[in-house]
PDB file of N, CA and C in Angstrom:
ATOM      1  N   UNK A   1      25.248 -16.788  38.297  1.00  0.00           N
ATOM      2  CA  UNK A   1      25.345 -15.510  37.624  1.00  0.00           C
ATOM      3  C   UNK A   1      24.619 -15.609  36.277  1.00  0.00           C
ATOM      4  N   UNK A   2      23.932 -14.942  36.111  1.00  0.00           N
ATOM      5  CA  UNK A   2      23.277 -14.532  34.707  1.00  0.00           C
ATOM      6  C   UNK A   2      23.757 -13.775  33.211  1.00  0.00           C
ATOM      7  N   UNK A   3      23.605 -14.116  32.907  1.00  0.00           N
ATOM      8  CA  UNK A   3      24.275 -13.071  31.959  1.00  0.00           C
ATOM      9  C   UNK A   3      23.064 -12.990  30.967  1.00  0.00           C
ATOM     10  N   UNK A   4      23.167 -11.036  30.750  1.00  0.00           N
ATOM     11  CA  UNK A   4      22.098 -10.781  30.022  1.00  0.00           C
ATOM     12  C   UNK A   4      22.286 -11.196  28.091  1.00  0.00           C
ATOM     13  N   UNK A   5      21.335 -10.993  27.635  1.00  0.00           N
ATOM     14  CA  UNK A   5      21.575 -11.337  26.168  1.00  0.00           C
ATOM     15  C   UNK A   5      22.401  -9.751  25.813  1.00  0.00           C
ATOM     16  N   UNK A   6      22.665 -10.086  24.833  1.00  0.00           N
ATOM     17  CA  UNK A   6      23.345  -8.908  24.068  1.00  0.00           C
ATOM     18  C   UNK A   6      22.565  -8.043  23.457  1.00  0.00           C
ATOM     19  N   UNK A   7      22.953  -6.629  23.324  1.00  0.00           N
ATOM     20  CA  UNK A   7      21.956  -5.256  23.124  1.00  0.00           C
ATOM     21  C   UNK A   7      22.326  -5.132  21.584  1.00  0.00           C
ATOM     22  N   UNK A   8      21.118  -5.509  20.870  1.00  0.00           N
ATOM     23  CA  UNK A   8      21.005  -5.156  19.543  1.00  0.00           C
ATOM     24  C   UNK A   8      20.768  -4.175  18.845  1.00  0.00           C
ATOM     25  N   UNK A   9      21.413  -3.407  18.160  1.00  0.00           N
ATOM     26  CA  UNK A   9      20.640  -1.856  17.719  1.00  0.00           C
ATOM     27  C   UNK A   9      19.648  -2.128  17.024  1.00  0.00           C
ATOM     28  N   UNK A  10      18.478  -1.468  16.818  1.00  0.00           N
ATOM     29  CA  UNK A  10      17.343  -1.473  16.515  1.00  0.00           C
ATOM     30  C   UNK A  10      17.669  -1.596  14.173  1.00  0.00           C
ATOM     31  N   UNK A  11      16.737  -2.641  14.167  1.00  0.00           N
ATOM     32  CA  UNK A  11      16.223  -2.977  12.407  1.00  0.00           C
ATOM     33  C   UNK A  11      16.481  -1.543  11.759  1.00  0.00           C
ATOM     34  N   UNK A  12      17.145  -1.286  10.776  1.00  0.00           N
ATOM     35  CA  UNK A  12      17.325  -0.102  10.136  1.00  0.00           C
ATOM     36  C   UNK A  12      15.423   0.196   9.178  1.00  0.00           C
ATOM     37  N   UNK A  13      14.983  -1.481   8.917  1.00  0.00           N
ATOM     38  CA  UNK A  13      13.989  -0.867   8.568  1.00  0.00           C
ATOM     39  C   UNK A  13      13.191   0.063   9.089  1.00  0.00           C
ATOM     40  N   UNK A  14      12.989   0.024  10.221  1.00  0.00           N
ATOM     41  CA  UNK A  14      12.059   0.691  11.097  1.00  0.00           C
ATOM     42  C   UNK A  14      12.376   2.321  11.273  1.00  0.00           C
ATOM     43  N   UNK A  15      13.603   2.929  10.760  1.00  0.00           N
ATOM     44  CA  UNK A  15      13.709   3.690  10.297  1.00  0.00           C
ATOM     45  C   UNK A  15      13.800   4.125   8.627  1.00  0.00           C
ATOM     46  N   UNK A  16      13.850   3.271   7.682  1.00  0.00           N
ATOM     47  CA  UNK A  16      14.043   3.433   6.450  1.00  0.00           C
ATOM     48  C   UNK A  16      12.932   3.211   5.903  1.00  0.00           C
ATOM     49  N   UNK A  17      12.200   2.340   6.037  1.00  0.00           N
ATOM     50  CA  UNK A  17      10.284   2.197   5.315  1.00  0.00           C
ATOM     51  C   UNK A  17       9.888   1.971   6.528  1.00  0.00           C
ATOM     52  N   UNK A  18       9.222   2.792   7.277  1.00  0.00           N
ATOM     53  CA  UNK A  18       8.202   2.281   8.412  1.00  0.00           C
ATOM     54  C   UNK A  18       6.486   1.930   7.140  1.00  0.00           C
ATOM     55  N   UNK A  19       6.636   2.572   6.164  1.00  0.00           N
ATOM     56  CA  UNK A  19       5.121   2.099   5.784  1.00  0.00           C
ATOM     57  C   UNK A  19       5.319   1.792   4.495  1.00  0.00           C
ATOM     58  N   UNK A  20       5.207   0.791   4.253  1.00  0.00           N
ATOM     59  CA  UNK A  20       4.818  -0.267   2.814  1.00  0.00           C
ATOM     60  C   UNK A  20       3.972  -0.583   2.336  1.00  0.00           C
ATOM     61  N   UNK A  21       3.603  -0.429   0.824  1.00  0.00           N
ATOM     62  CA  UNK A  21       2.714  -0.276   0.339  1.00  0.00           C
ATOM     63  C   UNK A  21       2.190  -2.156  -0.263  1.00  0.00           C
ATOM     64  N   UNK A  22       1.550  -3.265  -0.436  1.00  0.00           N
ATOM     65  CA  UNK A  22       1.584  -3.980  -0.598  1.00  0.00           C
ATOM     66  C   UNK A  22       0.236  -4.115  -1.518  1.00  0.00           C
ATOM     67  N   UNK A  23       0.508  -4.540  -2.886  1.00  0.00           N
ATOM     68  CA  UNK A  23      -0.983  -5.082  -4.112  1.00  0.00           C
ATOM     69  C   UNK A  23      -1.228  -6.335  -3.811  1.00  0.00           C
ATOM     70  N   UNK A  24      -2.642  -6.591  -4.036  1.00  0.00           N
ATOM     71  CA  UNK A  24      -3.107  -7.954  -4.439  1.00  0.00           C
ATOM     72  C   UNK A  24      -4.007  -7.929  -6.061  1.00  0.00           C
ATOM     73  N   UNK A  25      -4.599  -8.263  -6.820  1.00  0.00           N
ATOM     74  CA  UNK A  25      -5.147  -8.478  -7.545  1.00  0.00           C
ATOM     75  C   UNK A  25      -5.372  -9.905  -7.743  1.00  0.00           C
ATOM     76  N   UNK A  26      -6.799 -10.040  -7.941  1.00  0.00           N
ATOM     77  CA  UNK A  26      -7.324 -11.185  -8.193  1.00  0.00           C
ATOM     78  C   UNK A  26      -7.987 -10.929  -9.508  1.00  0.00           C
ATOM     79  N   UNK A  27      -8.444 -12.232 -10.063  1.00  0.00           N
ATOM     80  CA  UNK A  27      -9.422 -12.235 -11.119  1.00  0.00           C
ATOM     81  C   UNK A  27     -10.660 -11.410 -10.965  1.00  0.00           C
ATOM     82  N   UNK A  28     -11.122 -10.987  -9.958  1.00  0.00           N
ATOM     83  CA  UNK A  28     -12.380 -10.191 -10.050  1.00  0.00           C
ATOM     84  C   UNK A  28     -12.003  -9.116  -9.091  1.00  0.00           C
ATOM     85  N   UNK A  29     -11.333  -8.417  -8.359  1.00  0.00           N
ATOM     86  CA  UNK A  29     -11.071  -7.291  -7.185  1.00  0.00           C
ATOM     87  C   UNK A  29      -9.529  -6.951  -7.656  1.00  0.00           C
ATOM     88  N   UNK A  30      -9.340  -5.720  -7.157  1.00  0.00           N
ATOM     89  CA  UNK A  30      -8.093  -4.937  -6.614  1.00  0.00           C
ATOM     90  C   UNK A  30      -7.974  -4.766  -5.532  1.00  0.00           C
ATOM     91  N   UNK A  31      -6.861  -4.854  -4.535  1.00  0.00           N
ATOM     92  CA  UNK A  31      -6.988  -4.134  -3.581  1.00  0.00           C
ATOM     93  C   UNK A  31      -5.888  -4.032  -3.148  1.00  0.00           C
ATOM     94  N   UNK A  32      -5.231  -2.747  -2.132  1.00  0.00           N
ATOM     95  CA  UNK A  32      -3.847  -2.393  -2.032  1.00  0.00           C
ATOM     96  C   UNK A  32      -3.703  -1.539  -0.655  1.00  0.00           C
ATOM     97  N   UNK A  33      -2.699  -2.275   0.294  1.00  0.00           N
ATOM     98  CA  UNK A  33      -2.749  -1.995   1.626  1.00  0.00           C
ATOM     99  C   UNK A  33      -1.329  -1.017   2.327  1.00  0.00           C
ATOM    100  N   UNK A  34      -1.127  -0.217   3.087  1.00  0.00           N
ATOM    101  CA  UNK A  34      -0.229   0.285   3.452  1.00  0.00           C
ATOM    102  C   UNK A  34      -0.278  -0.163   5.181  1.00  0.00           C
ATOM    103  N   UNK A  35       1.120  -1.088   5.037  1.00  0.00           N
ATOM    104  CA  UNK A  35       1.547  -2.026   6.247  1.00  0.00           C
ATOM    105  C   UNK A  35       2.411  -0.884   6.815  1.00  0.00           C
ATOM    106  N   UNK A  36       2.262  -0.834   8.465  1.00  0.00           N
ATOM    107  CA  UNK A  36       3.038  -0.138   9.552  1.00  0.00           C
ATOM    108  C   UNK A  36       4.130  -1.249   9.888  1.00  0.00           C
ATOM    109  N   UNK A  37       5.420  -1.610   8.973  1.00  0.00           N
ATOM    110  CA  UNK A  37       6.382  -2.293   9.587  1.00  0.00           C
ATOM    111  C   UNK A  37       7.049  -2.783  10.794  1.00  0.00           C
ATOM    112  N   UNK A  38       7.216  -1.986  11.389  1.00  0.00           N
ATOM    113  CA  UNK A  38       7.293  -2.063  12.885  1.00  0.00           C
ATOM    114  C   UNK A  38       6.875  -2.714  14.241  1.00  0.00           C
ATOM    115  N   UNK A  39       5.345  -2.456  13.554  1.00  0.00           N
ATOM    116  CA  UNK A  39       3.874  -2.777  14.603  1.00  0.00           C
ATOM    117  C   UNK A  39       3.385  -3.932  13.841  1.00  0.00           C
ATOM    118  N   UNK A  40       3.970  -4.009  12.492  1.00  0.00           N
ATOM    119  CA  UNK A  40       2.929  -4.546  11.717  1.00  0.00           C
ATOM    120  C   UNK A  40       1.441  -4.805  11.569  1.00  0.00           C
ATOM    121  N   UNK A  41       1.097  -3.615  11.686  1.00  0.00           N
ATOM    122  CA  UNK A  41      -0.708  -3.664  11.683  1.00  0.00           C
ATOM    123  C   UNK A  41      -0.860  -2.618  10.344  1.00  0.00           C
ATOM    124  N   UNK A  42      -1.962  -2.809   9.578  1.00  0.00           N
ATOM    125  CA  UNK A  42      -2.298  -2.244   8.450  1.00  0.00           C
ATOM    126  C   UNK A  42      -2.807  -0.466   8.600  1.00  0.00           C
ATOM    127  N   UNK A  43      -1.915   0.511   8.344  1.00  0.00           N
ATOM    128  CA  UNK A  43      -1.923   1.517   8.203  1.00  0.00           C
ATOM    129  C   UNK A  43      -3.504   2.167   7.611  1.00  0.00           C
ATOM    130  N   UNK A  44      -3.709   2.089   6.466  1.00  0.00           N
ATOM    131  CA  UNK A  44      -4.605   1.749   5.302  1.00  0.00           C
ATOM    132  C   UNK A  44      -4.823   1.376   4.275  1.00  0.00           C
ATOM    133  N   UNK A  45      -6.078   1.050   3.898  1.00  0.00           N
ATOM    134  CA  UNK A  45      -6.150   0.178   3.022  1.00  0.00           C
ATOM    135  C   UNK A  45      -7.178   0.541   1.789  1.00  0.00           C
ATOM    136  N   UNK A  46      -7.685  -0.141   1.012  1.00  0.00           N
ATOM    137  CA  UNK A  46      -8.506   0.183  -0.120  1.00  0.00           C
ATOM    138  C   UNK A  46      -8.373  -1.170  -1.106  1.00  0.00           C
ATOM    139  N   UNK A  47      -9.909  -1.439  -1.613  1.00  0.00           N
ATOM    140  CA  UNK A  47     -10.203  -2.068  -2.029  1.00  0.00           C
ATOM    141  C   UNK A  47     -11.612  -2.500  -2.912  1.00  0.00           C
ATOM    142  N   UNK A  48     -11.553  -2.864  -4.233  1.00  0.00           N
ATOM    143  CA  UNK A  48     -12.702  -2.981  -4.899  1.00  0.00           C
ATOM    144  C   UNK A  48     -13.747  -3.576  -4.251  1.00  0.00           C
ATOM    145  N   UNK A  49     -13.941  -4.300  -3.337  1.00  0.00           N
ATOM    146  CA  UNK A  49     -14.613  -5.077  -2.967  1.00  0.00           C
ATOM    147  C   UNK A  49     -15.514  -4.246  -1.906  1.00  0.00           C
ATOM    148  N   UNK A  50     -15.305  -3.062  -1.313  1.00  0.00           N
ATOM    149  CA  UNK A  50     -15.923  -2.026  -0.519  1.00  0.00           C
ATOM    150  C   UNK A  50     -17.112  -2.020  -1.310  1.00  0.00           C
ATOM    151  N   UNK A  51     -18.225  -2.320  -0.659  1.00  0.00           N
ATOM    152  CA  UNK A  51     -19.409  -1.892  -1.064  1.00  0.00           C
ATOM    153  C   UNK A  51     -19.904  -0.577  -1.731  1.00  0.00           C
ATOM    154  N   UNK A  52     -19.125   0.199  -1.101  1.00  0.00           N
ATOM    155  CA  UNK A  52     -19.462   1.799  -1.653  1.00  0.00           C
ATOM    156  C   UNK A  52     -19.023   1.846  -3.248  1.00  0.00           C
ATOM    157  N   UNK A  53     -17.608   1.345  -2.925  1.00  0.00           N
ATOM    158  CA  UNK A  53     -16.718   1.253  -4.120  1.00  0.00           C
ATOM    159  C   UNK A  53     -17.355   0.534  -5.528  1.00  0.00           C
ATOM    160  N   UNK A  54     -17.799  -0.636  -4.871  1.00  0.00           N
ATOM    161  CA  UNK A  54     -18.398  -1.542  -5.890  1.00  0.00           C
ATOM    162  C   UNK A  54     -19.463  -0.980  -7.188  1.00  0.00           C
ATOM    163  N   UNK A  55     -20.494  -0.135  -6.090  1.00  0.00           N
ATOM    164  CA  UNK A  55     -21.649   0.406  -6.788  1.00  0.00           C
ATOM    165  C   UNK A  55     -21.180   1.427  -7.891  1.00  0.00           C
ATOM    166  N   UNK A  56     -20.041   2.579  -7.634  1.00  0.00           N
ATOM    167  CA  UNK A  56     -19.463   3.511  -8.266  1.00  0.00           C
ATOM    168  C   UNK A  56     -18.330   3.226  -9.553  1.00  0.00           C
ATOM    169  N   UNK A  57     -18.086   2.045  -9.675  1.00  0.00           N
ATOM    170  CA  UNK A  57     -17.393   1.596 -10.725  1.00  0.00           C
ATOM    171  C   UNK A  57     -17.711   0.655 -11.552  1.00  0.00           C
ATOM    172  N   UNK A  58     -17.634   0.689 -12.930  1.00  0.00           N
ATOM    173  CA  UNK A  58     -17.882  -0.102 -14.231  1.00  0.00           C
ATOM    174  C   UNK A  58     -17.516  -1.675 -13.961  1.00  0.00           C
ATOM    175  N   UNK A  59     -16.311  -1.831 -13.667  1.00  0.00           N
ATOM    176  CA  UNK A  59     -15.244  -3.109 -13.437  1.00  0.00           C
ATOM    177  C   UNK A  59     -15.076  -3.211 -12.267  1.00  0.00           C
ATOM    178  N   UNK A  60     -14.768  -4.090 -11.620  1.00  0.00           N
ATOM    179  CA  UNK A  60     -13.784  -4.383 -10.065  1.00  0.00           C
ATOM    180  C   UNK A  60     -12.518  -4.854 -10.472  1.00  0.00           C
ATOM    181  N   UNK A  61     -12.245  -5.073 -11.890  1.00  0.00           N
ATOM    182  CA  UNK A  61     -10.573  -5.606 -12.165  1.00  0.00           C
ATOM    183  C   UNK A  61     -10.291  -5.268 -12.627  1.00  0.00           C
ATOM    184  N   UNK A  62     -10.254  -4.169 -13.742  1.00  0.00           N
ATOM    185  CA  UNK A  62      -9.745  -3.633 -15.105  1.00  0.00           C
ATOM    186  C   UNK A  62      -8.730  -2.468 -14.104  1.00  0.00           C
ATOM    187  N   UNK A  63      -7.741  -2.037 -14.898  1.00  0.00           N
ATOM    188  CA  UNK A  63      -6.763  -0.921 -14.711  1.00  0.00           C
ATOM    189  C   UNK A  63      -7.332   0.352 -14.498  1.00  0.00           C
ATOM    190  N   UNK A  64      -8.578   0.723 -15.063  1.00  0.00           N
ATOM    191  CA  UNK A  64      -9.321   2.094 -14.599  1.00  0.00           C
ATOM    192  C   UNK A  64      -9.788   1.609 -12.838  1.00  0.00           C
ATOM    193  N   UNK A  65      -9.576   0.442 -12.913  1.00  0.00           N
ATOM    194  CA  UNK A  65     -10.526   0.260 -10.722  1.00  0.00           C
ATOM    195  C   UNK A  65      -9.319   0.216 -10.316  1.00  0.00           C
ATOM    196  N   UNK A  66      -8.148  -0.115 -10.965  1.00  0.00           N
ATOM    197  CA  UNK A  66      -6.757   0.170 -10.257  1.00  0.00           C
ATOM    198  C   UNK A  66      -6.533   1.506  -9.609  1.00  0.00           C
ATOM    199  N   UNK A  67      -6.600   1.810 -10.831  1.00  0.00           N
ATOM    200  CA  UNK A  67      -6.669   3.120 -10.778  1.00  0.00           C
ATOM    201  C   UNK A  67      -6.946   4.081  -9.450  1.00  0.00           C
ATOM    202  N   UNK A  68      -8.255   3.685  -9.074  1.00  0.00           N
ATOM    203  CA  UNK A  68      -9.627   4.458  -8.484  1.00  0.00           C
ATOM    204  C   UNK A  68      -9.108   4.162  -7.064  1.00  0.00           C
ATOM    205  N   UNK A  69      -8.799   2.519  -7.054  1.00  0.00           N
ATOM    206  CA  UNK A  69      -8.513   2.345  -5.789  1.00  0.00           C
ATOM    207  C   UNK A  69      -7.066   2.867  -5.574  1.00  0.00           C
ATOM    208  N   UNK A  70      -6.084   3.474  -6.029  1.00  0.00           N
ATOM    209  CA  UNK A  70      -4.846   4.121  -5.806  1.00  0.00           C
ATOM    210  C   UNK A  70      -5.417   5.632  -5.251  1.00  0.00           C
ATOM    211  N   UNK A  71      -6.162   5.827  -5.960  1.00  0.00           N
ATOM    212  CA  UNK A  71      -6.438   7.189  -5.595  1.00  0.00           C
ATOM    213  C   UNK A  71      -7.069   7.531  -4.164  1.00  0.00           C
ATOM    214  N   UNK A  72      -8.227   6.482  -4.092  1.00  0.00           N
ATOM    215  CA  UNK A  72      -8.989   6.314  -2.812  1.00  0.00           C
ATOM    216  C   UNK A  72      -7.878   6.202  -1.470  1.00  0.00           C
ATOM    217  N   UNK A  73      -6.882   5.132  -2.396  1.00  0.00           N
ATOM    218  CA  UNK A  73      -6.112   4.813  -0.817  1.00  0.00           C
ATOM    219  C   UNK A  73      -4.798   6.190  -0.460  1.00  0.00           C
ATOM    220  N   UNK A  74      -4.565   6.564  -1.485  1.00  0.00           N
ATOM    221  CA  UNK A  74      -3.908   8.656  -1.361  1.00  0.00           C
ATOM    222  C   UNK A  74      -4.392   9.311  -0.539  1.00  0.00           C
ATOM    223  N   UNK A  75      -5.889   9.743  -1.072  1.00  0.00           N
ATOM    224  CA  UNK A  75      -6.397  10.021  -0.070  1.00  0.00           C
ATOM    225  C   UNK A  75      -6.616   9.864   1.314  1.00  0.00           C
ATOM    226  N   UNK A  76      -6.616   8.629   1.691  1.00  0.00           N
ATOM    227  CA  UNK A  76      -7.121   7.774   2.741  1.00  0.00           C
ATOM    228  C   UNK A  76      -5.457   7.963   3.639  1.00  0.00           C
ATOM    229  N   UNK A  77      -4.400   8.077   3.146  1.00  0.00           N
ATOM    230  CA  UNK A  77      -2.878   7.779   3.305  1.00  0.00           C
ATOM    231  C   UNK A  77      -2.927   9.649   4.341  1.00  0.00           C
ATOM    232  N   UNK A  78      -3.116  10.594   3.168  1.00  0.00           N
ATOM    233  CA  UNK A  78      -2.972  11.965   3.398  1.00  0.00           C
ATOM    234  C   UNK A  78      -4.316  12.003   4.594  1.00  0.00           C
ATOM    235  N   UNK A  79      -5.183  11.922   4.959  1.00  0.00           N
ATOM    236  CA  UNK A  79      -6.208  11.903   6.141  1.00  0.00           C
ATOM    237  C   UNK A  79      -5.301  11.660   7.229  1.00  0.00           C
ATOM    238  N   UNK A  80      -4.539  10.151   7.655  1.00  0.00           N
ATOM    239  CA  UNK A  80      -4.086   9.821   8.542  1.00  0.00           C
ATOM    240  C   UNK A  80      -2.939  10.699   8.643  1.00  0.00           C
ATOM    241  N   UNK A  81      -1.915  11.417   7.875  1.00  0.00           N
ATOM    242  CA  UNK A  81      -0.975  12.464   7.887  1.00  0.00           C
ATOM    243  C   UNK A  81       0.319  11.111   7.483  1.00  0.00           C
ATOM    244  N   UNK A  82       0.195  10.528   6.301  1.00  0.00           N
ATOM    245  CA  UNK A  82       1.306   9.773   6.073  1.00  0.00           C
ATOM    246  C   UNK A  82       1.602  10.328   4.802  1.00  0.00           C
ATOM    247  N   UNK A  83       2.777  10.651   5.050  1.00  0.00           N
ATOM    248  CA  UNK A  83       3.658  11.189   3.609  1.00  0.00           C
ATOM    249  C   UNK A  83       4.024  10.504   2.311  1.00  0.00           C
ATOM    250  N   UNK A  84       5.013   9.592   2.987  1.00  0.00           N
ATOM    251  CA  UNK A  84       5.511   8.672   2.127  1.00  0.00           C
ATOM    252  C   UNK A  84       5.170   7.313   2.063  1.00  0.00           C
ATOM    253  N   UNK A  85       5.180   6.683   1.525  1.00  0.00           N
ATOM    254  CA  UNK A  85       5.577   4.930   1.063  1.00  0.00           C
ATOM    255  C   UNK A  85       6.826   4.479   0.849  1.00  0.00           C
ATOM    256  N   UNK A  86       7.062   2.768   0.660  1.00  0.00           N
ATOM    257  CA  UNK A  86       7.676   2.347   0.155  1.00  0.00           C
ATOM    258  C   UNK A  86       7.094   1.262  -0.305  1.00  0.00           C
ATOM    259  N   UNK A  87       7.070   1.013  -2.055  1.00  0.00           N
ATOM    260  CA  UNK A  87       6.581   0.092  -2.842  1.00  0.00           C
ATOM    261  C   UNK A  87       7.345  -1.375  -2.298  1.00  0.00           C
ATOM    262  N   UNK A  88       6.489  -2.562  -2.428  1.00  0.00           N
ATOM    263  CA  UNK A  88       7.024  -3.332  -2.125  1.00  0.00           C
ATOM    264  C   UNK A  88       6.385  -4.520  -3.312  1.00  0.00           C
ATOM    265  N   UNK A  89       6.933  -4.776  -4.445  1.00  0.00           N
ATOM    266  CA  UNK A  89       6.507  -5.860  -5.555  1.00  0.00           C
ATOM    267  C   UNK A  89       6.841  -7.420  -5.260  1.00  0.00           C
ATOM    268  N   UNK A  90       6.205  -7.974  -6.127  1.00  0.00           N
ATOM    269  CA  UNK A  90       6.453  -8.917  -5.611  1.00  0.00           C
ATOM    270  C   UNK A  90       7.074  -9.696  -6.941  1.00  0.00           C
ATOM    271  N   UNK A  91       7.852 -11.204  -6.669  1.00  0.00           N
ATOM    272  CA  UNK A  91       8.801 -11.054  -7.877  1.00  0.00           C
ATOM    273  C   UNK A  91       8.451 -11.240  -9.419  1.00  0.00           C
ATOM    274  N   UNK A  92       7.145 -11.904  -9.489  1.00  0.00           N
ATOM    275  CA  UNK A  92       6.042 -11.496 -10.277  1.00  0.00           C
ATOM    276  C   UNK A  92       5.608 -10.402 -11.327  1.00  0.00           C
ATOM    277  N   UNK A  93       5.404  -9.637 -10.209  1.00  0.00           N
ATOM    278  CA  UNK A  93       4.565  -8.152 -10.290  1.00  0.00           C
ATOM    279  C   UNK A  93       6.043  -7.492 -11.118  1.00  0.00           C
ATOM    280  N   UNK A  94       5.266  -6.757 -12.325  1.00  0.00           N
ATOM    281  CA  UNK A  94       5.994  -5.767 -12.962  1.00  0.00           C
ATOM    282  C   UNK A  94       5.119  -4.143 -12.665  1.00  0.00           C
ATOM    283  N   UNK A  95       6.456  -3.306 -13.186  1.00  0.00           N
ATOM    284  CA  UNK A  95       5.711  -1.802 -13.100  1.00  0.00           C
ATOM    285  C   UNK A  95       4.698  -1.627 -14.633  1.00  0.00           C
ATOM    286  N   UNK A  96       4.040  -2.423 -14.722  1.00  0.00           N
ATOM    287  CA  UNK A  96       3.032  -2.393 -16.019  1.00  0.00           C
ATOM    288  C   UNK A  96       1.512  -2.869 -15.267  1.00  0.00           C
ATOM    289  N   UNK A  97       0.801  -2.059 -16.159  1.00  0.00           N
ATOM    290  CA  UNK A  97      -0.878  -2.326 -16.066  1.00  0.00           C
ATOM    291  C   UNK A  97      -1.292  -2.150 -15.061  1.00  0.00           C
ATOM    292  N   UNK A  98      -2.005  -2.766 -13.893  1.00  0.00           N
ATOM    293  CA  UNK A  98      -2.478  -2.364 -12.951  1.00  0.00           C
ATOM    294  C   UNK A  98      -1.677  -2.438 -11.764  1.00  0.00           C
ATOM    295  N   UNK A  99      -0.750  -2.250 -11.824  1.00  0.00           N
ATOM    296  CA  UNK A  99       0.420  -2.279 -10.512  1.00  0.00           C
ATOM    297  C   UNK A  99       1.049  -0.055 -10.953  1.00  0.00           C
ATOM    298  N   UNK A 100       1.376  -0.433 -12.489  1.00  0.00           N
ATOM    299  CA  UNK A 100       1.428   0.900 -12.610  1.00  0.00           C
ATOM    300  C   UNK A 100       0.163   2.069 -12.242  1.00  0.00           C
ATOM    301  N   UNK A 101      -1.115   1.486 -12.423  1.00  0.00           N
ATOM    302  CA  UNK A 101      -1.885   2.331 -12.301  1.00  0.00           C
ATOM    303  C   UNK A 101      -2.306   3.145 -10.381  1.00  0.00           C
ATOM    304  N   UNK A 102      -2.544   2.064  -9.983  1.00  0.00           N
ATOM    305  CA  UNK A 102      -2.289   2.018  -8.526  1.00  0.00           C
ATOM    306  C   UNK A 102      -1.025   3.135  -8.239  1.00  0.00           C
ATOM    307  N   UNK A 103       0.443   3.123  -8.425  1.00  0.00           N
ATOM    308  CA  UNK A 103       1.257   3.748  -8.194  1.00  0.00           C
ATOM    309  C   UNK A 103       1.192   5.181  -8.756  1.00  0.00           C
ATOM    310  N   UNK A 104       0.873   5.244  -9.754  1.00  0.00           N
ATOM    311  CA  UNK A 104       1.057   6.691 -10.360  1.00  0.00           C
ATOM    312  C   UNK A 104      -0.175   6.967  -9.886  1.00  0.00           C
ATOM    313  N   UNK A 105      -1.637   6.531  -9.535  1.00  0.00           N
ATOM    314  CA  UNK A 105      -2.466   7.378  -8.904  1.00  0.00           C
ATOM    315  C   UNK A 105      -1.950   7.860  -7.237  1.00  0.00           C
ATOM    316  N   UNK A 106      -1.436   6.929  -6.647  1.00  0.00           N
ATOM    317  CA  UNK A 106      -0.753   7.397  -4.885  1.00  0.00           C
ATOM    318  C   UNK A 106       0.088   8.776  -5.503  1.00  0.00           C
ATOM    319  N   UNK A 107       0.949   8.774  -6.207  1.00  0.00           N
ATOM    320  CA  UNK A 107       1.777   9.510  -6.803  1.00  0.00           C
ATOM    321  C   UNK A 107       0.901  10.957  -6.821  1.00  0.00           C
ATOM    322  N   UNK A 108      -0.211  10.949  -7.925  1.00  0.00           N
ATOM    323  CA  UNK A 108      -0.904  11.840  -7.889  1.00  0.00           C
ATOM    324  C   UNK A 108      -1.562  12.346  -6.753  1.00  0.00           C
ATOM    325  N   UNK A 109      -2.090  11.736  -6.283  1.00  0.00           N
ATOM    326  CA  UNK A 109      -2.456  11.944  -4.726  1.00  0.00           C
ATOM    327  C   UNK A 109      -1.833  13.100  -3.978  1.00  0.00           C
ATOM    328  N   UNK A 110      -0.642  13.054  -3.796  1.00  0.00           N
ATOM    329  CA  UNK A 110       0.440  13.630  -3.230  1.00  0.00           C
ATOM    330  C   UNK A 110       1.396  13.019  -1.844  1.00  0.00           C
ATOM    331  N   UNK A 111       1.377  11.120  -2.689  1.00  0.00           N
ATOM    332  CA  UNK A 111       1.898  10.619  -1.784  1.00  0.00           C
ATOM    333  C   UNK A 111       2.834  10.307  -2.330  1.00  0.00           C
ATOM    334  N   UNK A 112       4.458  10.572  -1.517  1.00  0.00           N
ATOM    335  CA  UNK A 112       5.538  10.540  -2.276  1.00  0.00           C
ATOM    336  C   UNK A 112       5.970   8.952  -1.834  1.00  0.00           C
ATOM    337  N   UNK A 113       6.841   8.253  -2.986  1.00  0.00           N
ATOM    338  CA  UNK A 113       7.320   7.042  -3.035  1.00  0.00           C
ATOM    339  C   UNK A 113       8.645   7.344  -2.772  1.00  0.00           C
ATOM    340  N   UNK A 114       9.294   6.262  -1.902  1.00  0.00           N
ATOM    341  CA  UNK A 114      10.341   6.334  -1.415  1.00  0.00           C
ATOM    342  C   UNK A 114      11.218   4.766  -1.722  1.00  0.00           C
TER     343      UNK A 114
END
């Protein structure tokens, strides 16, 4: 006789943040990705290092390319029809300088944080 495993109700995440927003910054790039939790495959993304991007901005690291790339990836968020986020820092990362800038541009965007 077999006995089946036991029926788990499904990760509350997967209803509570299906999409997370995740920064990197390096010494020379920004870049900032919105992860599909669930599936875990990258929703969208944005980043200084885009060729297009590169040519159109002063810096690739300063808080104004934070900036640019928050906005780019809003946009890019609202195309695919994704509403919300959920910020995800790391223990590091404060809400100052280019972590703030990134956020309050999604913000502007008209992507709401959750």
């Amino acid at each position: 006789m077999v006995i089946p495993p036991p029926v788990r109700p499904p990760r509350l995440t997967e209803f509570l943040r299906p999409y997370v927003l995740k920064m990197h910054f390096t010494n020379k790039y920004v870049s900032a990705q919105v992860v599909h939790t669930p599936t875990a495959t990258v929703a969208s993304s944005a980043s200084s290092q885009e060729k297009l991007l590169r040519e159109s901005m002063e810096s690739t690291r300063d808080v104004a390319a934070a900036g640019k790339i928050g906005k780019i990836l809003g946009e890019r968020l609202l195309l695919e029809e994704i509403p919300a986020v959920t910020v995800f820092l790391k223990r590091e990362q404060k809400y100052h300088g280019k972590v703030k800038a990134v956020i309050d541009s999604l913000r502007e965007a008209g992507v709401k944080l959750i």
